[in-house]
PDB file of N, CA and C in Angstrom:
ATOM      1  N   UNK A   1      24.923  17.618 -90.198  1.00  0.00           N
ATOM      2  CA  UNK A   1      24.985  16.614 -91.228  1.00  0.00           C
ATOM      3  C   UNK A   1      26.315  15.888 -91.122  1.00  0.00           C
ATOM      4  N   UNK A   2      26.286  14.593 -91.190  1.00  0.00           N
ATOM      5  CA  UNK A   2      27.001  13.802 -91.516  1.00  0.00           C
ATOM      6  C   UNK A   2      27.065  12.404 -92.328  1.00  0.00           C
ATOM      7  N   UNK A   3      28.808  12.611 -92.938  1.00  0.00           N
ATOM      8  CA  UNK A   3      28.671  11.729 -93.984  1.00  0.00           C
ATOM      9  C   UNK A   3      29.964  10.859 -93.271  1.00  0.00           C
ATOM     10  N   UNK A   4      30.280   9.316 -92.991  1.00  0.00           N
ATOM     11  CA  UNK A   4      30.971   8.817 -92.736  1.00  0.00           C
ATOM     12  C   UNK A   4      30.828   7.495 -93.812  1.00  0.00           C
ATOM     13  N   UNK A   5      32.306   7.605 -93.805  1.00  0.00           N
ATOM     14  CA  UNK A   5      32.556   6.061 -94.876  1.00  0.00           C
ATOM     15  C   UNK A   5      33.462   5.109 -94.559  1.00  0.00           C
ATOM     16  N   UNK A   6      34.359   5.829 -93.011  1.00  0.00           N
ATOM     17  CA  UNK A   6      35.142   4.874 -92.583  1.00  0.00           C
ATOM     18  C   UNK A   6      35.872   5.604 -91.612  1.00  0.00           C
ATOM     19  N   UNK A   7      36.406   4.021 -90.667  1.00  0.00           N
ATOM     20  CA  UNK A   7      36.821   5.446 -89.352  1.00  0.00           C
ATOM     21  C   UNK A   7      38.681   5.017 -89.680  1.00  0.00           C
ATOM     22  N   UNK A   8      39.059   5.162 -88.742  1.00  0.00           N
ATOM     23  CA  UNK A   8      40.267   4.969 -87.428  1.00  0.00           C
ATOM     24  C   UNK A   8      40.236   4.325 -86.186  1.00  0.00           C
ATOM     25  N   UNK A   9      40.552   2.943 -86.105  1.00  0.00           N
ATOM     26  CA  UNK A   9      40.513   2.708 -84.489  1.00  0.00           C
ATOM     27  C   UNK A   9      41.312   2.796 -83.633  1.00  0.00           C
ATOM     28  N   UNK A  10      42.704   3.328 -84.353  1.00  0.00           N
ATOM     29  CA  UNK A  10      44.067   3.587 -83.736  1.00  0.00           C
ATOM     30  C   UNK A  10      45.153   4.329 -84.770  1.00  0.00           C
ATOM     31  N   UNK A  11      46.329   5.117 -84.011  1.00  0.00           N
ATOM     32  CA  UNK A  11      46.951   5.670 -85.277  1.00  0.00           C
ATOM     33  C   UNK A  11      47.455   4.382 -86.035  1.00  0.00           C
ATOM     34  N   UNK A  12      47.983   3.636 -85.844  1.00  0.00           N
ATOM     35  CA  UNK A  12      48.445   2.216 -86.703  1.00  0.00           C
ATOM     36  C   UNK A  12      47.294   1.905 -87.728  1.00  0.00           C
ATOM     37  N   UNK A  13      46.256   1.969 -87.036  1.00  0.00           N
ATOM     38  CA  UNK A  13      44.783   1.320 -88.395  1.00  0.00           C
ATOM     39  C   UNK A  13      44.982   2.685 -89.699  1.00  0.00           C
ATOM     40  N   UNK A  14      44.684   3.833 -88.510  1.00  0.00           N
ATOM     41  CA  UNK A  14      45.339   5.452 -89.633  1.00  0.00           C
ATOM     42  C   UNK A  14      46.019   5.012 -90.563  1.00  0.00           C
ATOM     43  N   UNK A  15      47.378   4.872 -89.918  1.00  0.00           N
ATOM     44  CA  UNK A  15      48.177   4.851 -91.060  1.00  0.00           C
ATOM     45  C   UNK A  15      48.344   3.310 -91.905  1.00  0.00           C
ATOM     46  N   UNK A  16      47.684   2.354 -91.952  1.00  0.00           N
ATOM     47  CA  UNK A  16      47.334   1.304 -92.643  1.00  0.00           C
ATOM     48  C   UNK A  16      46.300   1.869 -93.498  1.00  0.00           C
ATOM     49  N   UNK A  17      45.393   2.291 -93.058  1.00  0.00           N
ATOM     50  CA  UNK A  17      44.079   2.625 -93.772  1.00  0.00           C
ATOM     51  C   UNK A  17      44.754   3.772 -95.198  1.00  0.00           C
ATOM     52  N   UNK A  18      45.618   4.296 -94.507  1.00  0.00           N
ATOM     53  CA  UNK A  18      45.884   5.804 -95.921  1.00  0.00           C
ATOM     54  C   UNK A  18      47.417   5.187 -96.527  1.00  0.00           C
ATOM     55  N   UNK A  19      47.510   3.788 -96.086  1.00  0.00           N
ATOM     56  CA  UNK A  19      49.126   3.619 -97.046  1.00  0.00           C
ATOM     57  C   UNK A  19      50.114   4.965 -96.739  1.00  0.00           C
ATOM     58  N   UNK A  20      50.523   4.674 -95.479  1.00  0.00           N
ATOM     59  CA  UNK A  20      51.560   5.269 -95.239  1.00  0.00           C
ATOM     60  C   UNK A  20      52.110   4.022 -94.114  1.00  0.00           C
ATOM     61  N   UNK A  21      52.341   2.736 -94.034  1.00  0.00           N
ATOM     62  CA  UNK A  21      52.396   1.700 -93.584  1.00  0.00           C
ATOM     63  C   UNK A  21      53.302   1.062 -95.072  1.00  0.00           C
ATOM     64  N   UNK A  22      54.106   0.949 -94.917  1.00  0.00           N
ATOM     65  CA  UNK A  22      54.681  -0.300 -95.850  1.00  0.00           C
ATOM     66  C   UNK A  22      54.143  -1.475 -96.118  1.00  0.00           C
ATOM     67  N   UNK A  23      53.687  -1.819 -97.139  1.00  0.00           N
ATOM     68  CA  UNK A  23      52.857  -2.789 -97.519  1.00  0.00           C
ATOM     69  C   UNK A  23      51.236  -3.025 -97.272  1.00  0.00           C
ATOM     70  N   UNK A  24      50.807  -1.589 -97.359  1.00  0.00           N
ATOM     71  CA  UNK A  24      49.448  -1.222 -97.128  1.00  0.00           C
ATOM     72  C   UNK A  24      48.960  -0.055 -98.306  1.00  0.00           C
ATOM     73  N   UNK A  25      48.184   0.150 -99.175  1.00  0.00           N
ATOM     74  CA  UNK A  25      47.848   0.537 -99.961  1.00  0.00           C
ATOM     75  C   UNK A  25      46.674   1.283 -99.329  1.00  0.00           C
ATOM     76  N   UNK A  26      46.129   2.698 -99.881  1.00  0.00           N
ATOM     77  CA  UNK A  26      45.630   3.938 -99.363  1.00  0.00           C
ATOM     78  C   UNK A  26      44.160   3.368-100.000  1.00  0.00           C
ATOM     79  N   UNK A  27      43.662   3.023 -98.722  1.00  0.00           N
ATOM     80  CA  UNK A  27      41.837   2.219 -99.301  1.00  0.00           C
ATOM     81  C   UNK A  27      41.162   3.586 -99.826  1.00  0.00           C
ATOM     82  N   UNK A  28      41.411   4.505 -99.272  1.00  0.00           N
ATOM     83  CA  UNK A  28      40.434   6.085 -99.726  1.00  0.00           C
ATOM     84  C   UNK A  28      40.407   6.725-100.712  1.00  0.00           C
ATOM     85  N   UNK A  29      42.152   6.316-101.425  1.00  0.00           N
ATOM     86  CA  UNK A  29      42.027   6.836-102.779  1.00  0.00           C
ATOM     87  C   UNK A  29      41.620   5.985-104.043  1.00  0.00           C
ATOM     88  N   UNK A  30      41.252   5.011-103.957  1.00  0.00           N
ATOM     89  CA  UNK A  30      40.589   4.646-105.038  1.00  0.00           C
ATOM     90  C   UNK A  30      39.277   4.884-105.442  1.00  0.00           C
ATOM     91  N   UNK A  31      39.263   5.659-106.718  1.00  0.00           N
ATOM     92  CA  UNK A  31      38.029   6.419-107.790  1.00  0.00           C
ATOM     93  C   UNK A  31      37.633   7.251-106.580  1.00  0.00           C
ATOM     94  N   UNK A  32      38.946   7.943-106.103  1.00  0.00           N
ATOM     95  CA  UNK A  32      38.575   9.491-106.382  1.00  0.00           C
ATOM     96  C   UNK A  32      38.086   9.680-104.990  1.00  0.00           C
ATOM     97  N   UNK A  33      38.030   8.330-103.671  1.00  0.00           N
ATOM     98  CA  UNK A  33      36.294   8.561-103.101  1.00  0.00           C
ATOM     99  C   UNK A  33      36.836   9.852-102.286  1.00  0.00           C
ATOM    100  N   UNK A  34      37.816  10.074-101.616  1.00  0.00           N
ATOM    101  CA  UNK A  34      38.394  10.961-100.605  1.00  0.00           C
ATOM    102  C   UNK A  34      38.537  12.704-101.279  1.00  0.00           C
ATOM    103  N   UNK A  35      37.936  13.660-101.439  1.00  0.00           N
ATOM    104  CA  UNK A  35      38.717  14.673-101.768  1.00  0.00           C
ATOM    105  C   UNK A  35      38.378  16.047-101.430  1.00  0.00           C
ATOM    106  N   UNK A  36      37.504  15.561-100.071  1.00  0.00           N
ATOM    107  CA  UNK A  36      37.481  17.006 -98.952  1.00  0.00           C
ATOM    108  C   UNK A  36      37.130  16.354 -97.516  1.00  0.00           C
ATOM    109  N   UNK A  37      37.490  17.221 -96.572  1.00  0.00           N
ATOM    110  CA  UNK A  37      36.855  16.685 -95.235  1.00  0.00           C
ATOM    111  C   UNK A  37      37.059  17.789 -94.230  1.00  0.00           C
ATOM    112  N   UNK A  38      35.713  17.773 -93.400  1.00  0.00           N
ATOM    113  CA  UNK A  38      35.593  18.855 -92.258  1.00  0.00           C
ATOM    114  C   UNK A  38      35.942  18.370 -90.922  1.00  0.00           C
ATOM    115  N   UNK A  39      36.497  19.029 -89.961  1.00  0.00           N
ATOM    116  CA  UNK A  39      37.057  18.807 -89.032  1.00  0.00           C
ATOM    117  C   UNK A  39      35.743  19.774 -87.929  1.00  0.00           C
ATOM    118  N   UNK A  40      35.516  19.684 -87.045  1.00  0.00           N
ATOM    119  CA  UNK A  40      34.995  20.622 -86.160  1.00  0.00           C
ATOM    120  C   UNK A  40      36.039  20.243 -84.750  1.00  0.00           C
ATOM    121  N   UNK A  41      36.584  21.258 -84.249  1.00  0.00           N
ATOM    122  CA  UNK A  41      37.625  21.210 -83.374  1.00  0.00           C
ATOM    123  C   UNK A  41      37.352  20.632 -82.136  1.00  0.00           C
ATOM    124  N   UNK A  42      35.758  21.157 -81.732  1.00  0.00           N
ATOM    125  CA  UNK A  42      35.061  20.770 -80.924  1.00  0.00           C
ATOM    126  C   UNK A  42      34.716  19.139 -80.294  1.00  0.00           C
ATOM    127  N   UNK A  43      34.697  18.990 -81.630  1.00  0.00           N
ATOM    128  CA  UNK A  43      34.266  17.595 -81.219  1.00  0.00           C
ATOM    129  C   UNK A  43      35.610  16.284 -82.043  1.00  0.00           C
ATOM    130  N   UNK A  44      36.365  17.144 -82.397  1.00  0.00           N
ATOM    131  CA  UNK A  44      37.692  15.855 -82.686  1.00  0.00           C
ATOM    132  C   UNK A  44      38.842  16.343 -82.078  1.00  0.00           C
ATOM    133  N   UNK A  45      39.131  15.270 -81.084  1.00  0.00           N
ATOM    134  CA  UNK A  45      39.985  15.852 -80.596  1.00  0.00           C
ATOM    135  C   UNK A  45      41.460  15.102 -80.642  1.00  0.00           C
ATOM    136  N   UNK A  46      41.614  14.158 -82.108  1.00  0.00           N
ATOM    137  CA  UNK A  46      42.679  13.745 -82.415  1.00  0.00           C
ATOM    138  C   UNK A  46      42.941  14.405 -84.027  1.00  0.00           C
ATOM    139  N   UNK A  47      42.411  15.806 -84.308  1.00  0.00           N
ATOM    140  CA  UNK A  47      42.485  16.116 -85.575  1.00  0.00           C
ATOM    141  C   UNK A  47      44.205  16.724 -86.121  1.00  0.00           C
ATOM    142  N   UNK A  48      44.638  17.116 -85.074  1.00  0.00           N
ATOM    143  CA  UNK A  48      46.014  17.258 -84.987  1.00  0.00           C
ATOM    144  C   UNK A  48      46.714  15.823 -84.873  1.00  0.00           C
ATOM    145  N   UNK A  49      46.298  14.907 -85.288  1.00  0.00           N
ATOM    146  CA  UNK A  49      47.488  13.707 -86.041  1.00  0.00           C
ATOM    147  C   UNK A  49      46.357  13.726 -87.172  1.00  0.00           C
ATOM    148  N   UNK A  50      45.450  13.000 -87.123  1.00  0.00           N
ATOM    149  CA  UNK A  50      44.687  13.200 -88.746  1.00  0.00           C
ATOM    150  C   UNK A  50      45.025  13.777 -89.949  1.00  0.00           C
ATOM    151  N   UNK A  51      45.002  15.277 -90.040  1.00  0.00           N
ATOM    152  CA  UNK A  51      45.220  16.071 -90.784  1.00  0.00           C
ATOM    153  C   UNK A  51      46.585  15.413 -91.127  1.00  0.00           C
ATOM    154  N   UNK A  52      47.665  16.219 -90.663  1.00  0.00           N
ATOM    155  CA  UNK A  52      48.867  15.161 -91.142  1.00  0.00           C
ATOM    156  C   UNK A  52      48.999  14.293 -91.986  1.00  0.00           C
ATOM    157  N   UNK A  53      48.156  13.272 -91.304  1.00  0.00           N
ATOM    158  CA  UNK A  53      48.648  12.085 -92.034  1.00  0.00           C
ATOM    159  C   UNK A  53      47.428  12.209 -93.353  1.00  0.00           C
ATOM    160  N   UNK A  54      46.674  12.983 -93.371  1.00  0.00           N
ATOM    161  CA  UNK A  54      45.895  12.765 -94.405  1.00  0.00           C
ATOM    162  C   UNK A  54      46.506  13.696 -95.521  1.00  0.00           C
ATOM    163  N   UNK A  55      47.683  14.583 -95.198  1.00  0.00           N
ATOM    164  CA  UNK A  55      48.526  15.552 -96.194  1.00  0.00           C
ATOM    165  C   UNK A  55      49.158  14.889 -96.885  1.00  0.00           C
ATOM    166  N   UNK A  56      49.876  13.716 -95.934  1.00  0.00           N
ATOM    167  CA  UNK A  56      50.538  13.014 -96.615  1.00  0.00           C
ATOM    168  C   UNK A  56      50.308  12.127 -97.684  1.00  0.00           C
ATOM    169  N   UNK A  57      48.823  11.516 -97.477  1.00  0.00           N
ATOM    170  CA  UNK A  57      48.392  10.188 -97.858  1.00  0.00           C
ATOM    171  C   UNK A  57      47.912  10.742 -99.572  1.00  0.00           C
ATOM    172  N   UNK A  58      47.489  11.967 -99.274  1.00  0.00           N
ATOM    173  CA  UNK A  58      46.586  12.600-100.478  1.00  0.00           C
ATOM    174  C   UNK A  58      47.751  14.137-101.071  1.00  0.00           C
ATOM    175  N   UNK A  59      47.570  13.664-102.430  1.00  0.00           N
ATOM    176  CA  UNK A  59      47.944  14.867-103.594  1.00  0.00           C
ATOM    177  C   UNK A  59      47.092  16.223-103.596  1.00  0.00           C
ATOM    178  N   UNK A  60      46.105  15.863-103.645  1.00  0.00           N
ATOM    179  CA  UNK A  60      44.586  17.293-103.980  1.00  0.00           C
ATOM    180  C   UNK A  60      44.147  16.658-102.722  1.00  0.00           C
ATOM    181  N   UNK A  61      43.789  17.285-101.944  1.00  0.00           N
ATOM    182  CA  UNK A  61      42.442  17.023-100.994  1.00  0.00           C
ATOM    183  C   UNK A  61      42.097  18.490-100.030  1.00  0.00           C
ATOM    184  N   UNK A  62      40.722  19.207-100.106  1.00  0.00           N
ATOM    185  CA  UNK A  62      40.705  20.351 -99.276  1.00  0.00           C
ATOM    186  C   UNK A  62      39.922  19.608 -97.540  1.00  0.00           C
ATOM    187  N   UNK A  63      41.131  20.229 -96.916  1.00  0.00           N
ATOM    188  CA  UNK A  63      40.447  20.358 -95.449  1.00  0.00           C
ATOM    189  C   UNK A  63      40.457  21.156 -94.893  1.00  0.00           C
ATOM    190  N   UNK A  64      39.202  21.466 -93.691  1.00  0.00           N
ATOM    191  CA  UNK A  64      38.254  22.775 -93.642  1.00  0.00           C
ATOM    192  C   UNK A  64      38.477  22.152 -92.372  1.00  0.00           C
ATOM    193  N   UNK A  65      38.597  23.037 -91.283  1.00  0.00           N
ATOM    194  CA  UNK A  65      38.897  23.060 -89.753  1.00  0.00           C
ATOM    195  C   UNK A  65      38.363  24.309 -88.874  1.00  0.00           C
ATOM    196  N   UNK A  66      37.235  24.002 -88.491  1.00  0.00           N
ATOM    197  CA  UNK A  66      36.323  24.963 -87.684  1.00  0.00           C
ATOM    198  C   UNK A  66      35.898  24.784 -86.048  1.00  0.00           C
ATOM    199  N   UNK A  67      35.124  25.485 -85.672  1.00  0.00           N
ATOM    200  CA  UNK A  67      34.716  25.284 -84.056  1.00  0.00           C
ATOM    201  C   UNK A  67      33.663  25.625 -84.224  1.00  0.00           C
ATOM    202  N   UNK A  68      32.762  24.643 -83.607  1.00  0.00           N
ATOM    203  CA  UNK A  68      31.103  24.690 -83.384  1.00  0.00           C
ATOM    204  C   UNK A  68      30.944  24.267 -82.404  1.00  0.00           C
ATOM    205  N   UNK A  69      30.755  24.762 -81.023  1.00  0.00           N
ATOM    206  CA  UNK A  69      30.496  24.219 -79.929  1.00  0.00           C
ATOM    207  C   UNK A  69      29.371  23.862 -80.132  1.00  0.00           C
ATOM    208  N   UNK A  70      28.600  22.525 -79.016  1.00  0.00           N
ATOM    209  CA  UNK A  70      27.219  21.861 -79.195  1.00  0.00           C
ATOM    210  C   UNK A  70      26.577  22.769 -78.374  1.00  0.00           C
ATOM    211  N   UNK A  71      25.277  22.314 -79.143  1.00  0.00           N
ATOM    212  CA  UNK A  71      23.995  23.538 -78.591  1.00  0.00           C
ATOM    213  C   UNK A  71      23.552  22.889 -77.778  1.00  0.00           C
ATOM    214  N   UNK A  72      23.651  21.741 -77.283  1.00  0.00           N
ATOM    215  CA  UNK A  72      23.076  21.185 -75.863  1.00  0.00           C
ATOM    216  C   UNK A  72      23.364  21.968 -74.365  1.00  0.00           C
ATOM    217  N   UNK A  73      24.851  22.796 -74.779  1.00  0.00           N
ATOM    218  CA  UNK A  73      25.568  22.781 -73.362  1.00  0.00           C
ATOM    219  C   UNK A  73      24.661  24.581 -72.831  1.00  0.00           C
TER     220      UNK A  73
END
């Protein structure tokens, strides 16, 4: 299952997108929309800057970081 509401097309868009950019305001926290997110290790393999910057961007937020290799292989 997946739920997407918005990506990253670079760390610069990252950190524009979560207002950690000077003169950029955090699009995710308004009403609340941001306040968990799963990582699967497997298949992100820029989650080690993500996380980070999403510690920073957010007060409350739980993130969950697991490994599920795909069942194709």
């Amino acid at each position: 299952m997946y739920d997407m509401f918005g990506f990253f097309c670079d760390k610069t868009h990252m950190n524009n997108c979560l207002g950690l950019t000077k003169g950029h305001y955090n699009i995710y926290a308004e009403n609340g929309r941001l306040k968990r997110i799963s990582f699967n290790k497997a298949k992100s393999k820029n989650y080690k800057t993500i996380i980070p910057a999403l510690v920073k961007a957010f007060d409350d937020i739980e993130i969950k970081i697991y490994t599920e290799e795909d069942e194709e292989k």
